[in-house]
PDB file of N, CA and C in Angstrom:
ATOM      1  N   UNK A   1       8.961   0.734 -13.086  1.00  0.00           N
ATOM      2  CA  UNK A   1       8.904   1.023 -11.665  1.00  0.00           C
ATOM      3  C   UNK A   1       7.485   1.400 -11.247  1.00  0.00           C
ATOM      4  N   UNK A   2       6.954   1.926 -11.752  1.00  0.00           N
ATOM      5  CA  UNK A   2       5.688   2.572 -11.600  1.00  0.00           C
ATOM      6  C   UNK A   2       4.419   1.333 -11.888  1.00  0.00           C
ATOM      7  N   UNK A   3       4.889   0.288 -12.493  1.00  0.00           N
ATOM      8  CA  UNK A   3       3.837  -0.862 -12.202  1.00  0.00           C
ATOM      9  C   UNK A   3       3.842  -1.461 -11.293  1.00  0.00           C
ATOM     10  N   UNK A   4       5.091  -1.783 -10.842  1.00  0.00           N
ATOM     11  CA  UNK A   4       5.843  -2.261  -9.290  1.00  0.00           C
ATOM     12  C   UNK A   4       4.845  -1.338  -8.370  1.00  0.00           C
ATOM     13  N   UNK A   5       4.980  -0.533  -8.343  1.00  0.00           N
ATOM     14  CA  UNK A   5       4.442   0.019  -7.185  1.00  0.00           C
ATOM     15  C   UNK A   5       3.069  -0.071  -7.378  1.00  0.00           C
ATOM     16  N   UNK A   6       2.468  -0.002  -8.551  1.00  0.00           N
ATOM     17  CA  UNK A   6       1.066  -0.155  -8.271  1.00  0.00           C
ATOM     18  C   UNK A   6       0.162  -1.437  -7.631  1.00  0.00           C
ATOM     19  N   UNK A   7       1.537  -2.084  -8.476  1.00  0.00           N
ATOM     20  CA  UNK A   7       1.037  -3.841  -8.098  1.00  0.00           C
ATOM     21  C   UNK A   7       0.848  -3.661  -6.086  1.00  0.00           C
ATOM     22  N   UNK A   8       1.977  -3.543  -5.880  1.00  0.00           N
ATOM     23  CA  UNK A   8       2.099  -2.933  -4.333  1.00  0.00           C
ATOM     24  C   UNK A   8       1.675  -2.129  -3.550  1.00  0.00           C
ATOM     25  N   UNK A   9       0.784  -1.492  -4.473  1.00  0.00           N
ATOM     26  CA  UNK A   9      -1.030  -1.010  -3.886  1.00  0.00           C
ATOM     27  C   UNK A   9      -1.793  -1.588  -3.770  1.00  0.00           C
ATOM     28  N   UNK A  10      -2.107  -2.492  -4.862  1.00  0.00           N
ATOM     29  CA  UNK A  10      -3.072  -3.171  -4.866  1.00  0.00           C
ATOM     30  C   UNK A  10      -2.621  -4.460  -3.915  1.00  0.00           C
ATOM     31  N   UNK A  11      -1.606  -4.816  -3.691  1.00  0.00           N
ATOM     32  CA  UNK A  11      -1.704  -5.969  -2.865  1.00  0.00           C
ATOM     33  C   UNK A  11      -1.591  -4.924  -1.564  1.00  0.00           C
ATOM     34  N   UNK A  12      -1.314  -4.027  -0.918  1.00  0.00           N
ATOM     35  CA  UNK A  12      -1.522  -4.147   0.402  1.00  0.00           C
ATOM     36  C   UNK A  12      -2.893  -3.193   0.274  1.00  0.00           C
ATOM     37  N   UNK A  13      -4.052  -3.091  -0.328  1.00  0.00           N
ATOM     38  CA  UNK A  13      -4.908  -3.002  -0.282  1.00  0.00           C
ATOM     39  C   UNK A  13      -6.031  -3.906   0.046  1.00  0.00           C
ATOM     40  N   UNK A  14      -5.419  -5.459  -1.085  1.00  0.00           N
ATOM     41  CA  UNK A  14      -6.313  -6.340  -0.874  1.00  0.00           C
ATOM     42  C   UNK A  14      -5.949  -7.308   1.047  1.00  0.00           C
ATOM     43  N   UNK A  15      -4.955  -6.924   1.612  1.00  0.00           N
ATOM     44  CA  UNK A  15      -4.827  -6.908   2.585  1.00  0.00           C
ATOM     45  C   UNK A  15      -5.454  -6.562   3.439  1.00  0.00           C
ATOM     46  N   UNK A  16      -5.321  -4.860   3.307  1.00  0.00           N
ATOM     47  CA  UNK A  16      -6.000  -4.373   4.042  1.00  0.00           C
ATOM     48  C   UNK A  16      -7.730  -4.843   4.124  1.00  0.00           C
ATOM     49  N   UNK A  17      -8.107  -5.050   2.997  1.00  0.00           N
ATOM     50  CA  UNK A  17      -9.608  -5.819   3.097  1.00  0.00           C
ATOM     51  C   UNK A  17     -10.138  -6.986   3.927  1.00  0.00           C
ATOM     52  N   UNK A  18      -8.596  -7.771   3.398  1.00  0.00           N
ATOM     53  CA  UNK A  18      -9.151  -9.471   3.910  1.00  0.00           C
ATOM     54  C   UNK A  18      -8.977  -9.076   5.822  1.00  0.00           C
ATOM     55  N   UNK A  19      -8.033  -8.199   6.054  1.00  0.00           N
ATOM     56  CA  UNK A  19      -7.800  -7.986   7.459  1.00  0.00           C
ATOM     57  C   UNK A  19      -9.157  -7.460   8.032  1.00  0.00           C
ATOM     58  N   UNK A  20      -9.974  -6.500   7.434  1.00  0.00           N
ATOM     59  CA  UNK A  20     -10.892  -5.386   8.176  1.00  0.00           C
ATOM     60  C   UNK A  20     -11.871  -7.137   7.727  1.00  0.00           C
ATOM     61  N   UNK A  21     -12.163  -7.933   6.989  1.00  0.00           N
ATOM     62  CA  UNK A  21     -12.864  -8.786   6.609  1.00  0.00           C
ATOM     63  C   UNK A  21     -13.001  -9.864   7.753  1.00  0.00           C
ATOM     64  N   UNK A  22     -12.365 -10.345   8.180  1.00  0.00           N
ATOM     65  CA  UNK A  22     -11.986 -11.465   9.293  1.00  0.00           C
ATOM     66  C   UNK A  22     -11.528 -10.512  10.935  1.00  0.00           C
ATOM     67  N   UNK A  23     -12.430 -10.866  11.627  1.00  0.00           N
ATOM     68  CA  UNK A  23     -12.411 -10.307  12.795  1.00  0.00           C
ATOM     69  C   UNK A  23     -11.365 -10.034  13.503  1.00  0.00           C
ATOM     70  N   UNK A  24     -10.888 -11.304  13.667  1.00  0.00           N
ATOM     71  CA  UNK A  24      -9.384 -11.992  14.478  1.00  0.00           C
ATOM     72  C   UNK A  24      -7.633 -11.063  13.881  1.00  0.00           C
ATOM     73  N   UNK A  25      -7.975 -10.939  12.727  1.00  0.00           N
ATOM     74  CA  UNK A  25      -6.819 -10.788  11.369  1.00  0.00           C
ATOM     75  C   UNK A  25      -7.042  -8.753  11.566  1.00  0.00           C
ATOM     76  N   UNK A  26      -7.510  -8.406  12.625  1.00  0.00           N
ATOM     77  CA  UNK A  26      -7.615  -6.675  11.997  1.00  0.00           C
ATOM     78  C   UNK A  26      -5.784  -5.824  12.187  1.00  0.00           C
ATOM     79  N   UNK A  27      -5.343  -6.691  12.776  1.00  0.00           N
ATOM     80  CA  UNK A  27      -3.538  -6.378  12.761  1.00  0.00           C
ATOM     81  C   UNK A  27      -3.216  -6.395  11.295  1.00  0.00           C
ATOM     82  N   UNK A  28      -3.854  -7.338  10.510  1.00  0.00           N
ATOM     83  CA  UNK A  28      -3.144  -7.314   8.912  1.00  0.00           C
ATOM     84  C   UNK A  28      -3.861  -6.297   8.245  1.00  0.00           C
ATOM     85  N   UNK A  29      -5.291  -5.191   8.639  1.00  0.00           N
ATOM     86  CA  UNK A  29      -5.396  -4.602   7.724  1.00  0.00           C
ATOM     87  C   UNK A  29      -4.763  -3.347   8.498  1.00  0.00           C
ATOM     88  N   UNK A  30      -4.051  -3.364   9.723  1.00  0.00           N
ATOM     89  CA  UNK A  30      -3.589  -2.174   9.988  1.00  0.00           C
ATOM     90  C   UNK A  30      -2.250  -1.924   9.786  1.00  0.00           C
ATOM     91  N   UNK A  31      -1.324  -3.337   9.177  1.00  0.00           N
ATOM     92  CA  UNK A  31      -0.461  -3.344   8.454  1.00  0.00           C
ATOM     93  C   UNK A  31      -0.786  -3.251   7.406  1.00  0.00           C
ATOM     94  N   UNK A  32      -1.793  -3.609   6.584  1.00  0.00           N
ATOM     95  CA  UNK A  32      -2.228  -3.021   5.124  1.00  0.00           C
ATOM     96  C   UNK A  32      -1.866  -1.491   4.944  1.00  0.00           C
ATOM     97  N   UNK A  33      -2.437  -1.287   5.618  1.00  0.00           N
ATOM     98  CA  UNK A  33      -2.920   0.364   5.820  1.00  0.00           C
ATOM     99  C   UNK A  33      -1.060   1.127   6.166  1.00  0.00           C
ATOM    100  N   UNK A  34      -1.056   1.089   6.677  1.00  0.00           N
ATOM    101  CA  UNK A  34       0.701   1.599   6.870  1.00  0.00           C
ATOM    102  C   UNK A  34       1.119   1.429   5.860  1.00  0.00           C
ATOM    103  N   UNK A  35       1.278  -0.179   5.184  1.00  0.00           N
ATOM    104  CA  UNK A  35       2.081   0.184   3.861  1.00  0.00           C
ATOM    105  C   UNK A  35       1.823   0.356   2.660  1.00  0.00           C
ATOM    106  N   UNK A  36       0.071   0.564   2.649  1.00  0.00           N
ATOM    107  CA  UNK A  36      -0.062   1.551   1.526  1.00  0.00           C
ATOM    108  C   UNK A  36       0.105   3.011   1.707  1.00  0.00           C
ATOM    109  N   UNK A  37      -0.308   3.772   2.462  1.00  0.00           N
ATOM    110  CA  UNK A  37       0.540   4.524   2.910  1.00  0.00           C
ATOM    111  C   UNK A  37       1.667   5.226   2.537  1.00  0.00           C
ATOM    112  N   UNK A  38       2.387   4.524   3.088  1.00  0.00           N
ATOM    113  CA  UNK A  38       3.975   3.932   2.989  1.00  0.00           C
ATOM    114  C   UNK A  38       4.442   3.867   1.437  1.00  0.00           C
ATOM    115  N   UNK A  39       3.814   3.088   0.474  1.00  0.00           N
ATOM    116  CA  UNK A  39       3.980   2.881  -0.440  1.00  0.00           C
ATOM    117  C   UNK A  39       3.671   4.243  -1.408  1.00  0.00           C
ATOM    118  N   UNK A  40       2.606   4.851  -1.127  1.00  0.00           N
ATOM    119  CA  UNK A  40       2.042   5.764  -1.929  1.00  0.00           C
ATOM    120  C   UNK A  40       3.089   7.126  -1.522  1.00  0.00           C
ATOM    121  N   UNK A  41       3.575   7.150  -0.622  1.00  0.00           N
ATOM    122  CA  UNK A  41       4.848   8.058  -0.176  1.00  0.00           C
ATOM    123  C   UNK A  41       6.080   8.062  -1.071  1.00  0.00           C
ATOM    124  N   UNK A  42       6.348   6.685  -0.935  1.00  0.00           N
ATOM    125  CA  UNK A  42       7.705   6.848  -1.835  1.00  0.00           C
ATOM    126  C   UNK A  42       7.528   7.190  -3.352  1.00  0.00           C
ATOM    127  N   UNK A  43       5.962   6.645  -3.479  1.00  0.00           N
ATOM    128  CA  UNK A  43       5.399   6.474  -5.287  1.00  0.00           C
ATOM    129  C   UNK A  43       5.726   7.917  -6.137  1.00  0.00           C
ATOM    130  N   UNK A  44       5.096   8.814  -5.400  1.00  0.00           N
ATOM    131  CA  UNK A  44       4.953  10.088  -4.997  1.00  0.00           C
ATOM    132  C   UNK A  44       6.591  10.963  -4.653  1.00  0.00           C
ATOM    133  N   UNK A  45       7.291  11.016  -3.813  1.00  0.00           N
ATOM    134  CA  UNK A  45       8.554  11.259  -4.132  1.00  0.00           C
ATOM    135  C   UNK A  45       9.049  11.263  -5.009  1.00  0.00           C
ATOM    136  N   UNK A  46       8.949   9.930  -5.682  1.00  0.00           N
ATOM    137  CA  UNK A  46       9.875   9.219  -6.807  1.00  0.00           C
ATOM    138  C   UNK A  46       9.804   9.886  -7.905  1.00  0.00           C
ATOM    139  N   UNK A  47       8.467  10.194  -7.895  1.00  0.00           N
ATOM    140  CA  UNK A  47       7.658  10.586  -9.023  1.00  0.00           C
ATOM    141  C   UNK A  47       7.870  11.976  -9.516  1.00  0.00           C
ATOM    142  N   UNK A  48       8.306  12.560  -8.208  1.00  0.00           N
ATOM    143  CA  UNK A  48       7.964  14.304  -7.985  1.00  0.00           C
ATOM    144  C   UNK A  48      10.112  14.492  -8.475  1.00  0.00           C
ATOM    145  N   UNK A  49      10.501  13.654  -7.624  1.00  0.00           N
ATOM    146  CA  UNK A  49      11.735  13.609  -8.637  1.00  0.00           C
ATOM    147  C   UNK A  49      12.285  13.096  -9.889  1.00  0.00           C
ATOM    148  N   UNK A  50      11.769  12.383 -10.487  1.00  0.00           N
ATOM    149  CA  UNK A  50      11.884  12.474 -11.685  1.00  0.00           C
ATOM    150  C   UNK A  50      11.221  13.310 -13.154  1.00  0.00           C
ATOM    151  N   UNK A  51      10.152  14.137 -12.026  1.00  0.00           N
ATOM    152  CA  UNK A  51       9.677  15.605 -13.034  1.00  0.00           C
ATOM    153  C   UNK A  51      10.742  16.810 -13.281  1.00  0.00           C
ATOM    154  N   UNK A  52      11.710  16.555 -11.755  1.00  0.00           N
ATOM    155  CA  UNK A  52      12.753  17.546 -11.769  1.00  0.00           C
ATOM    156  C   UNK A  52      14.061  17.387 -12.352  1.00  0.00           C
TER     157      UNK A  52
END
């Protein structure tokens, strides 16, 4: 699970790049950005419950 999600950092990261990269496209790095975010939220939960 925990590679899953990383993979799913790194892709809405490289998102977020190609979006801030291309002028027209800055909606995809501000959806980048939300769902890393987003992603790093649940990573983090998940995480914090299965210490408990």
């Amino acid at each position: 699970m925990l590679v899953f999600l990383i993979v799913l950092l790194v892709l809405w990261l490289v998102l977020t790049i190609v979006g801030f990269a291309i002028k027209g496209l800055i909606w995809l790095a501000i959806i980048g950005i939300v769902l890393f975010l987003g992603t790093s939220a649940v990573g983090y939960v998940r995480r914090k419950a299965a210490k408990s």
